[in-house]
C-alpha atoms as a PDB file:
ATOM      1  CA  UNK A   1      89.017  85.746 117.281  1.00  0.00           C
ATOM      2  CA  UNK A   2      88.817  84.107 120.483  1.00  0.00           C
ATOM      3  CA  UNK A   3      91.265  83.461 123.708  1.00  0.00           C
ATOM      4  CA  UNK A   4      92.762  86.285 125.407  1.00  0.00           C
ATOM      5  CA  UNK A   5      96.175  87.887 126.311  1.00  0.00           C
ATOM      6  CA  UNK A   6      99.036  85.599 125.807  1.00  0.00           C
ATOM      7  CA  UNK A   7      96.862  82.574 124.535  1.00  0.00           C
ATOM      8  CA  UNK A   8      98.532  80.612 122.022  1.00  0.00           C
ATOM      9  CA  UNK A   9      98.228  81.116 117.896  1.00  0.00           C
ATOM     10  CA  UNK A  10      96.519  78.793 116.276  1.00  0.00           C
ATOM     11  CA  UNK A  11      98.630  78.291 113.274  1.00  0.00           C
ATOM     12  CA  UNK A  12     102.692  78.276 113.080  1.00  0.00           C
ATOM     13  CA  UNK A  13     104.966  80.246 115.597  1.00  0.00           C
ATOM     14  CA  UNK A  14     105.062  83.437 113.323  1.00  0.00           C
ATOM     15  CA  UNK A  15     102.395  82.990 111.178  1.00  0.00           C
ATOM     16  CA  UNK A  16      98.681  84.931 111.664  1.00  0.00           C
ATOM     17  CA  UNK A  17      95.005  82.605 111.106  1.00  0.00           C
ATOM     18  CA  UNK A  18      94.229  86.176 110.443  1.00  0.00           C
ATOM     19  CA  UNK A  19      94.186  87.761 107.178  1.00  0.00           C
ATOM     20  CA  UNK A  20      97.637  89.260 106.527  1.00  0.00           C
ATOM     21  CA  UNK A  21      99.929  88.919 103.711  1.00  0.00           C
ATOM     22  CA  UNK A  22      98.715  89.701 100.071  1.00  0.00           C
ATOM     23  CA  UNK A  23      95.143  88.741 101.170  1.00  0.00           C
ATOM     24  CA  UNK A  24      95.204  90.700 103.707  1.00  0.00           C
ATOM     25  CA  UNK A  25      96.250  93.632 101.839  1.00  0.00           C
ATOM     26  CA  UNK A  26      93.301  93.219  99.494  1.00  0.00           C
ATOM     27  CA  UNK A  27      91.083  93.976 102.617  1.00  0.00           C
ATOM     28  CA  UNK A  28      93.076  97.274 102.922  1.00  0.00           C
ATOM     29  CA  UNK A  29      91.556 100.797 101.169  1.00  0.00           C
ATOM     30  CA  UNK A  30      95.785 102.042 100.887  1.00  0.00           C
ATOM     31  CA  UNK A  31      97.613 100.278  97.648  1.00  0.00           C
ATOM     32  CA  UNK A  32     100.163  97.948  98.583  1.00  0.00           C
ATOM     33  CA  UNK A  33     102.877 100.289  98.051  1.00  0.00           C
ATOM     34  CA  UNK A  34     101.353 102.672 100.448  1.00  0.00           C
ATOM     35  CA  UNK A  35     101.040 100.024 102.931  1.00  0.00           C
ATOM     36  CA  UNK A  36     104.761  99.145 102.424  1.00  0.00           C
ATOM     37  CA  UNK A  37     105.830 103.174 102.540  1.00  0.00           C
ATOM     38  CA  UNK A  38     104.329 103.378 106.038  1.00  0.00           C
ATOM     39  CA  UNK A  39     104.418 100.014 107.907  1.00  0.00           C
ATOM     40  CA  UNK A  40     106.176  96.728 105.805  1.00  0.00           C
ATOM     41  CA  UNK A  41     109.236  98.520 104.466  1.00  0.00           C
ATOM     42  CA  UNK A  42     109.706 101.316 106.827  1.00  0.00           C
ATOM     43  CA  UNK A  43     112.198 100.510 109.876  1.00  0.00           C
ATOM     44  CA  UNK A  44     113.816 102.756 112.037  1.00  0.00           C
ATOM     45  CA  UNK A  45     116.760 104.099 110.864  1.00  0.00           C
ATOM     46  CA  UNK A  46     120.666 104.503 112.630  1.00  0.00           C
ATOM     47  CA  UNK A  47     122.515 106.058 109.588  1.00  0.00           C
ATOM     48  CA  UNK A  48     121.509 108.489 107.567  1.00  0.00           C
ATOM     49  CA  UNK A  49     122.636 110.758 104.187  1.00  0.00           C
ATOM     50  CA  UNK A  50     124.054 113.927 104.262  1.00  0.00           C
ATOM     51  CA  UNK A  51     120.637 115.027 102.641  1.00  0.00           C
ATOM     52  CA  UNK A  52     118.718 118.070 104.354  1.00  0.00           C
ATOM     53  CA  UNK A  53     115.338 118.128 105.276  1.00  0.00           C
ATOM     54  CA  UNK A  54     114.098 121.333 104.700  1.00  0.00           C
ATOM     55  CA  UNK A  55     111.562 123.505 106.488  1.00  0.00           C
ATOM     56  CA  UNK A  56     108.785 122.921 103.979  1.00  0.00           C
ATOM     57  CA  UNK A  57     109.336 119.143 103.824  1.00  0.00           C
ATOM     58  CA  UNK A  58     108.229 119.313 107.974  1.00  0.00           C
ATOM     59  CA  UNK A  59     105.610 121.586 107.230  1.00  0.00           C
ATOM     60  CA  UNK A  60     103.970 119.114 104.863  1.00  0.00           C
ATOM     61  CA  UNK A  61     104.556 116.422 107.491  1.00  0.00           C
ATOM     62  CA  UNK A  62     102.742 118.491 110.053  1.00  0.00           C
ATOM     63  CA  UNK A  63     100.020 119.246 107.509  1.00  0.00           C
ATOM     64  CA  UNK A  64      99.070 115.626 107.005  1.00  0.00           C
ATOM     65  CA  UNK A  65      99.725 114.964 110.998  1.00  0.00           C
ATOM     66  CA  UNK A  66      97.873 117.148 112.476  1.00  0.00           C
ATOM     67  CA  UNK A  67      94.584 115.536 111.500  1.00  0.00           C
ATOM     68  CA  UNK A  68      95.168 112.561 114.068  1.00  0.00           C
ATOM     69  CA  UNK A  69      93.210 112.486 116.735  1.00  0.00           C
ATOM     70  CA  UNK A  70      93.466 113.997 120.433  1.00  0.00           C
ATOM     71  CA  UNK A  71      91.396 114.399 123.167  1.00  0.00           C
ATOM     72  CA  UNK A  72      89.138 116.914 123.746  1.00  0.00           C
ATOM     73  CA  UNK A  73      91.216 117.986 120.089  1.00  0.00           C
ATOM     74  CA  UNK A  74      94.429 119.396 122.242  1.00  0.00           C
ATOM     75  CA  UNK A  75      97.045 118.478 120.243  1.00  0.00           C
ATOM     76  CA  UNK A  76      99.344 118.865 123.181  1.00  0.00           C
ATOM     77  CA  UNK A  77     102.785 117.972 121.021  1.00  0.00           C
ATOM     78  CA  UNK A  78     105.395 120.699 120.421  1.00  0.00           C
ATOM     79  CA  UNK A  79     108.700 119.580 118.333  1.00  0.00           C
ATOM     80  CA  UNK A  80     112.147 121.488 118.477  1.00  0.00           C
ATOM     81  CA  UNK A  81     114.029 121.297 115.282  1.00  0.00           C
ATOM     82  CA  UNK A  82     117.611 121.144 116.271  1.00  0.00           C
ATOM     83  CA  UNK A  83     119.563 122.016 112.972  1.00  0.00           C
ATOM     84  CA  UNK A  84     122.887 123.904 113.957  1.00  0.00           C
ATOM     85  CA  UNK A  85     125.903 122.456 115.010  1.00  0.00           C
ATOM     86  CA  UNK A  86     125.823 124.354 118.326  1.00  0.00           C
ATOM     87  CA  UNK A  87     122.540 123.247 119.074  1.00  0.00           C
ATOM     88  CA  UNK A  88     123.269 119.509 118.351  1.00  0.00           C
ATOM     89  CA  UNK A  89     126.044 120.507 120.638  1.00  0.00           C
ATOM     90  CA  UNK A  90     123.863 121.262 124.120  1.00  0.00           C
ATOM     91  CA  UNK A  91     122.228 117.947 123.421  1.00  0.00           C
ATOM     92  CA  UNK A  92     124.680 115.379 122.403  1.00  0.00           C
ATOM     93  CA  UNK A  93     125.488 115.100 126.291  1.00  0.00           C
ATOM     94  CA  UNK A  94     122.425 114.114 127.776  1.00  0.00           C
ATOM     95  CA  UNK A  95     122.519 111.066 125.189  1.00  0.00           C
ATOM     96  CA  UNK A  96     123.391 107.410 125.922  1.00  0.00           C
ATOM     97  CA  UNK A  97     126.741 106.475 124.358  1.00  0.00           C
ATOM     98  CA  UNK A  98     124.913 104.360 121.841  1.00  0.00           C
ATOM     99  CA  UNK A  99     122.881 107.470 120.493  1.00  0.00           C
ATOM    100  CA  UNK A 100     125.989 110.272 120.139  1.00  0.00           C
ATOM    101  CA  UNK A 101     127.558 109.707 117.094  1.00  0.00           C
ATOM    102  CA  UNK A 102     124.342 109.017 114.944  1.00  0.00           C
ATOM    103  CA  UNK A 103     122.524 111.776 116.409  1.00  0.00           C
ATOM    104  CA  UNK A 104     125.784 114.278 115.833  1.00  0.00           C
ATOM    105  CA  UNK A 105     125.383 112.887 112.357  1.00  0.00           C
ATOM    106  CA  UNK A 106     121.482 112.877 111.098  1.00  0.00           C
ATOM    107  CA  UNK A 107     120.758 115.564 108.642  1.00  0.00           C
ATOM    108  CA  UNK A 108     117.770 116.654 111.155  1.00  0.00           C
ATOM    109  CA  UNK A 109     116.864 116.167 114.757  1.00  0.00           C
ATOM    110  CA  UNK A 110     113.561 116.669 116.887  1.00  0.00           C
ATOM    111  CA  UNK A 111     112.925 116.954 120.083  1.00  0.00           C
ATOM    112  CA  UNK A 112     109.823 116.195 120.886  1.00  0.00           C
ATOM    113  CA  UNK A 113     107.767 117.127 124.147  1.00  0.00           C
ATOM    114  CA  UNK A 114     104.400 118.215 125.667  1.00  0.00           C
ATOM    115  CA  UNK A 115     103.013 121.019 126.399  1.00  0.00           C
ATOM    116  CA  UNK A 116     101.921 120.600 129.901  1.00  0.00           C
ATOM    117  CA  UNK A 117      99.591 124.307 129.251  1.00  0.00           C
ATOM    118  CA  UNK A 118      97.905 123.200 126.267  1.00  0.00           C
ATOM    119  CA  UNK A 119      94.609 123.782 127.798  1.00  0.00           C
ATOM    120  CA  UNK A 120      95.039 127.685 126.902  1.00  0.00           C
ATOM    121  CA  UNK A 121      94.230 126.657 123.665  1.00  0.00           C
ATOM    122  CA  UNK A 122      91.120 125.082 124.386  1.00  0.00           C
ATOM    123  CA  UNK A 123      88.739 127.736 123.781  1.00  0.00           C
ATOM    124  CA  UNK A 124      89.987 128.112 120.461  1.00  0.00           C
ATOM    125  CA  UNK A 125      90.745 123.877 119.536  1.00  0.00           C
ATOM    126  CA  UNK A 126      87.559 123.075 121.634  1.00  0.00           C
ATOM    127  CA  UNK A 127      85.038 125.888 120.835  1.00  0.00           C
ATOM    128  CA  UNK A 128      81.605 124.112 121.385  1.00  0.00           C
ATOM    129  CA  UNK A 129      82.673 123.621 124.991  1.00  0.00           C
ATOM    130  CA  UNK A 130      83.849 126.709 126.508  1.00  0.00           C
ATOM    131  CA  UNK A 131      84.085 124.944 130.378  1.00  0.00           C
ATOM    132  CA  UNK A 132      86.969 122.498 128.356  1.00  0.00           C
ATOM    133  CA  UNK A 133      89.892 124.503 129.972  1.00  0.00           C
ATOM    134  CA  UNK A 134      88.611 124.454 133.766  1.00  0.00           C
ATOM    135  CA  UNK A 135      88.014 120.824 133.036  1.00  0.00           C
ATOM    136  CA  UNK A 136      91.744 120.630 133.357  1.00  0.00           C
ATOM    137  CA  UNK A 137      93.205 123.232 135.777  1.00  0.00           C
ATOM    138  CA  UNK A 138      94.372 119.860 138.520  1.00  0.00           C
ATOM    139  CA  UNK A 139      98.590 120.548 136.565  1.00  0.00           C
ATOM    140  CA  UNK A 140      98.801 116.862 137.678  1.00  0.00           C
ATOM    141  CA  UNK A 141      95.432 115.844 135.857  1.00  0.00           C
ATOM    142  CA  UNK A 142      96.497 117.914 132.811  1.00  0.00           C
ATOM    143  CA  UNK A 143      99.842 116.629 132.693  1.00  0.00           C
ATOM    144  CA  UNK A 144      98.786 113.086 132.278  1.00  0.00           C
ATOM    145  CA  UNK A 145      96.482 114.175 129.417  1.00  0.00           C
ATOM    146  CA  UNK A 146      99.392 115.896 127.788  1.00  0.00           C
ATOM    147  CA  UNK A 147     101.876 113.242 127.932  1.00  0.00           C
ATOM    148  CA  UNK A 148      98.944 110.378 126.911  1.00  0.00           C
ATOM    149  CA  UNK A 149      97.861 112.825 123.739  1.00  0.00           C
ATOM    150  CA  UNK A 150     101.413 113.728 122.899  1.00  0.00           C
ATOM    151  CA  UNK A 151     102.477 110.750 122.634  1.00  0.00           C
ATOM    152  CA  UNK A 152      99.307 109.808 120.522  1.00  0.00           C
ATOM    153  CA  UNK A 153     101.010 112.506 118.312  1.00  0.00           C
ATOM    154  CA  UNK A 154     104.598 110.989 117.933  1.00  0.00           C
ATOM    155  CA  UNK A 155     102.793 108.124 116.680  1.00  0.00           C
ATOM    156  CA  UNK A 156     101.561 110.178 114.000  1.00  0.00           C
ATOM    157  CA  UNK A 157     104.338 111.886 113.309  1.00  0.00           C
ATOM    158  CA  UNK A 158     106.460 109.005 112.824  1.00  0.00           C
ATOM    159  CA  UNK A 159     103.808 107.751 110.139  1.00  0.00           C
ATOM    160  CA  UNK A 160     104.407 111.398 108.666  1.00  0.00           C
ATOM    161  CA  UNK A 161     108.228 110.996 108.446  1.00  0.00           C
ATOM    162  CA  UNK A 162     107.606 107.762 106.793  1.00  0.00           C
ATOM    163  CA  UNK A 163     105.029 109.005 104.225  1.00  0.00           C
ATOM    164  CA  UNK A 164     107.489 111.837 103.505  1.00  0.00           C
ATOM    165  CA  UNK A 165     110.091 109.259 102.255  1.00  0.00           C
ATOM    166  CA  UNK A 166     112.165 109.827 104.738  1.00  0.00           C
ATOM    167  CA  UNK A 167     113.005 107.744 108.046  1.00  0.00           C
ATOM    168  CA  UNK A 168     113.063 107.745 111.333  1.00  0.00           C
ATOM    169  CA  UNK A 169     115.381 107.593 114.324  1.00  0.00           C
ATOM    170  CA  UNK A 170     113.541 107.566 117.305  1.00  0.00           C
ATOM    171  CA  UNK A 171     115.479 107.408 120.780  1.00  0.00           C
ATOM    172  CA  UNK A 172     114.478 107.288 124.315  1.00  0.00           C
ATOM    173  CA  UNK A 173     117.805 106.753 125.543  1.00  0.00           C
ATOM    174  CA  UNK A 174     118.938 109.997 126.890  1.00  0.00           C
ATOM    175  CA  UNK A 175     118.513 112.015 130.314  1.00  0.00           C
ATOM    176  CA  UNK A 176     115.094 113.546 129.496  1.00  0.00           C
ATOM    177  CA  UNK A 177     115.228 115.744 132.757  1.00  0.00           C
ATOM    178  CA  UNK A 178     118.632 117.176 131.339  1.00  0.00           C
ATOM    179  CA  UNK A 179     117.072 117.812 127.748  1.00  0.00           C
ATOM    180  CA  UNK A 180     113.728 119.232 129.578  1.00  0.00           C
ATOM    181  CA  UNK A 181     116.440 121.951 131.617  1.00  0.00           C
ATOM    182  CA  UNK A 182     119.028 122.525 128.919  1.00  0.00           C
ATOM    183  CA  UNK A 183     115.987 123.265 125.913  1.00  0.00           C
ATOM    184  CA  UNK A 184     112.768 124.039 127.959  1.00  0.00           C
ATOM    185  CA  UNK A 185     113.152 125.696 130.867  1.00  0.00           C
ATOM    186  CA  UNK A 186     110.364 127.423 131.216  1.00  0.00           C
ATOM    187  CA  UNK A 187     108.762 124.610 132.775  1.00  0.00           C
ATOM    188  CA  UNK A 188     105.718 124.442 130.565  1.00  0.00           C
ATOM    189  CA  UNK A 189     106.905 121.432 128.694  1.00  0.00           C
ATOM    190  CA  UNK A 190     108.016 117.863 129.592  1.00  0.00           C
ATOM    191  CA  UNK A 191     110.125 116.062 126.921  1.00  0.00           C
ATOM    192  CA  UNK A 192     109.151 112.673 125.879  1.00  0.00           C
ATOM    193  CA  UNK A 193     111.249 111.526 122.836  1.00  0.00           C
ATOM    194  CA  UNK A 194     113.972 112.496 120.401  1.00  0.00           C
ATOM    195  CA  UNK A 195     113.760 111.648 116.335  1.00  0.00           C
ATOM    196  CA  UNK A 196     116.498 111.556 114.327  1.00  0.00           C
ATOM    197  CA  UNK A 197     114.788 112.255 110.289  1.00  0.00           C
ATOM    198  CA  UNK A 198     116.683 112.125 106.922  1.00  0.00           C
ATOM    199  CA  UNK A 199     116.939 109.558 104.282  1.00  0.00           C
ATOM    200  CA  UNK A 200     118.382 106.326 105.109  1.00  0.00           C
ATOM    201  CA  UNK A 201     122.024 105.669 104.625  1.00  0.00           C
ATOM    202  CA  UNK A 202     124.446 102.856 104.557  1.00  0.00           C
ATOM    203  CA  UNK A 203     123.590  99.942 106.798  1.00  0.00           C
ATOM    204  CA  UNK A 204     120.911 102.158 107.980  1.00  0.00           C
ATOM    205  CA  UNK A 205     118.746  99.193 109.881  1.00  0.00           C
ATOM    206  CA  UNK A 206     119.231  95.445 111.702  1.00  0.00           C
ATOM    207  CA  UNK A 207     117.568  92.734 111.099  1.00  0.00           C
ATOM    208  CA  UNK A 208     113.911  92.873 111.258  1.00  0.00           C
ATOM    209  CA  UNK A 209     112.587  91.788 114.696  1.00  0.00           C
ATOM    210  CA  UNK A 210     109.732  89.424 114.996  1.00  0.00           C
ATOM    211  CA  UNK A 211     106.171  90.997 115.072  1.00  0.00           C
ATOM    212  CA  UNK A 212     102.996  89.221 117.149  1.00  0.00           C
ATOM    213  CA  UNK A 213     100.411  87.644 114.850  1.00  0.00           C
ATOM    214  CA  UNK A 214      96.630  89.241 114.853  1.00  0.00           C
ATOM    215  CA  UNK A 215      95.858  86.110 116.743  1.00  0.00           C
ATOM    216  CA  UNK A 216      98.136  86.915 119.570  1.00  0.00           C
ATOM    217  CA  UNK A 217      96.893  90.379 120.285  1.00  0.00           C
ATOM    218  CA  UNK A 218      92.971  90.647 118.882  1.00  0.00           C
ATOM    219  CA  UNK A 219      90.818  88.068 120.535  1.00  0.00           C
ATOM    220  CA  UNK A 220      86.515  88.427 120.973  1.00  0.00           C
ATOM    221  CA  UNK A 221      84.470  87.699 123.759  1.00  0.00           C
END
């Protein structure tokens, strides 16, 4: 494709030259209802059922996950399950006004954040280059990597979620710096989302919202 950022599409407002739809499903090595689990009909979700998701149903998730890539194969994410009421308790305060309510109510919650010391691990993630972890002893330098790969990771995970059947909730409005103090406060990790996960309940989404075209955001030079 050709243009660049924010050139116009060359069909109708909405509508891709490139190949999407059924023929561009064809092109795809996932079946179409794969492709629909993970992207078409997955949204994220506000309500949920009163349906647990159990330990081993995360474990899977994290088993199929944790194959995504990182840099230098960090894999700086680190997710608190918040199950008990008490613990949903600490956090319901640092959330918008918006958030409370469905967030008191979804069957599972995750906090998700990144481990700002993840380079410990590199001797044993990174073997075949044992310098990896002075690489990153600058905190600052190694705190941008873990944010940029963690957040690599919550992409993943959210793909996870979806391939698990379930949905997912995720939030960014809440007072991260409270979270960080009231859950983590050993420092060591800086918090970067919250998930809500469970099955989708009544008038679980909105309306879809509109999506750019291939044309739009891929162009060649």
């Amino acid at each position: 494709m050709t243009g660049g950022p924010g050139a116009p599409a060359a069909g109708r407002p909405g509508t891709a030259v490139g190949p999407e739809g059924q023929a561009g499903a064809s092109r795809l090595a996932l079946d179409r209802a794969a492709q629909d689990l993970l992207f078409r009909a997955a949204r994220t979700a506000n309500t949920f059922t009163a349906e647990p998701v159990d330990d081993a149903q995360v474990a899977a998730i994290h088993e199929l996950i944790r194959y995504g890539p990182t840099a230098l194969n960090g894999q700086p994410l680190r997710v608190l399950l918040l199950r008990s009421a008490a613990a949903r308790d600490r956090l319901l305060p640092y959330l918008s006004s918006g958030n409370r309510a469905k967030t008191a109510a979804a069957p599972l919650v995750a906090v998700l954040a990144a481990d700002v010391d993840f380079h410990e691990r590199l001797p044993e993630l990174f073997p075949h280059q044992p310098q990896a972890r002075q690489w990153l002893a600058d905190r600052t330098d190694r705190i941008a990597q873990a944010r940029f790969n963690a957040t690599l990771q919550i992409g993943y995970l959210l793909i996870g979620v979806r391939a698990a059947g379930l949905a997912a909730g995720p939030m960014a409005g809440f007072d991260a710096a409270g979270v960080q103090r009231e859950f983590f406060p050993d420092g060591r990790h800086e918090v970067l989302l919250l998930v809500n996960i469970g099955r989708p309940g009544p008038d679980a989404w909105r309306e879809r919202l509109p999506r750019l075209t291939a044309e739009e955001v891929i162009w060649t030079r």
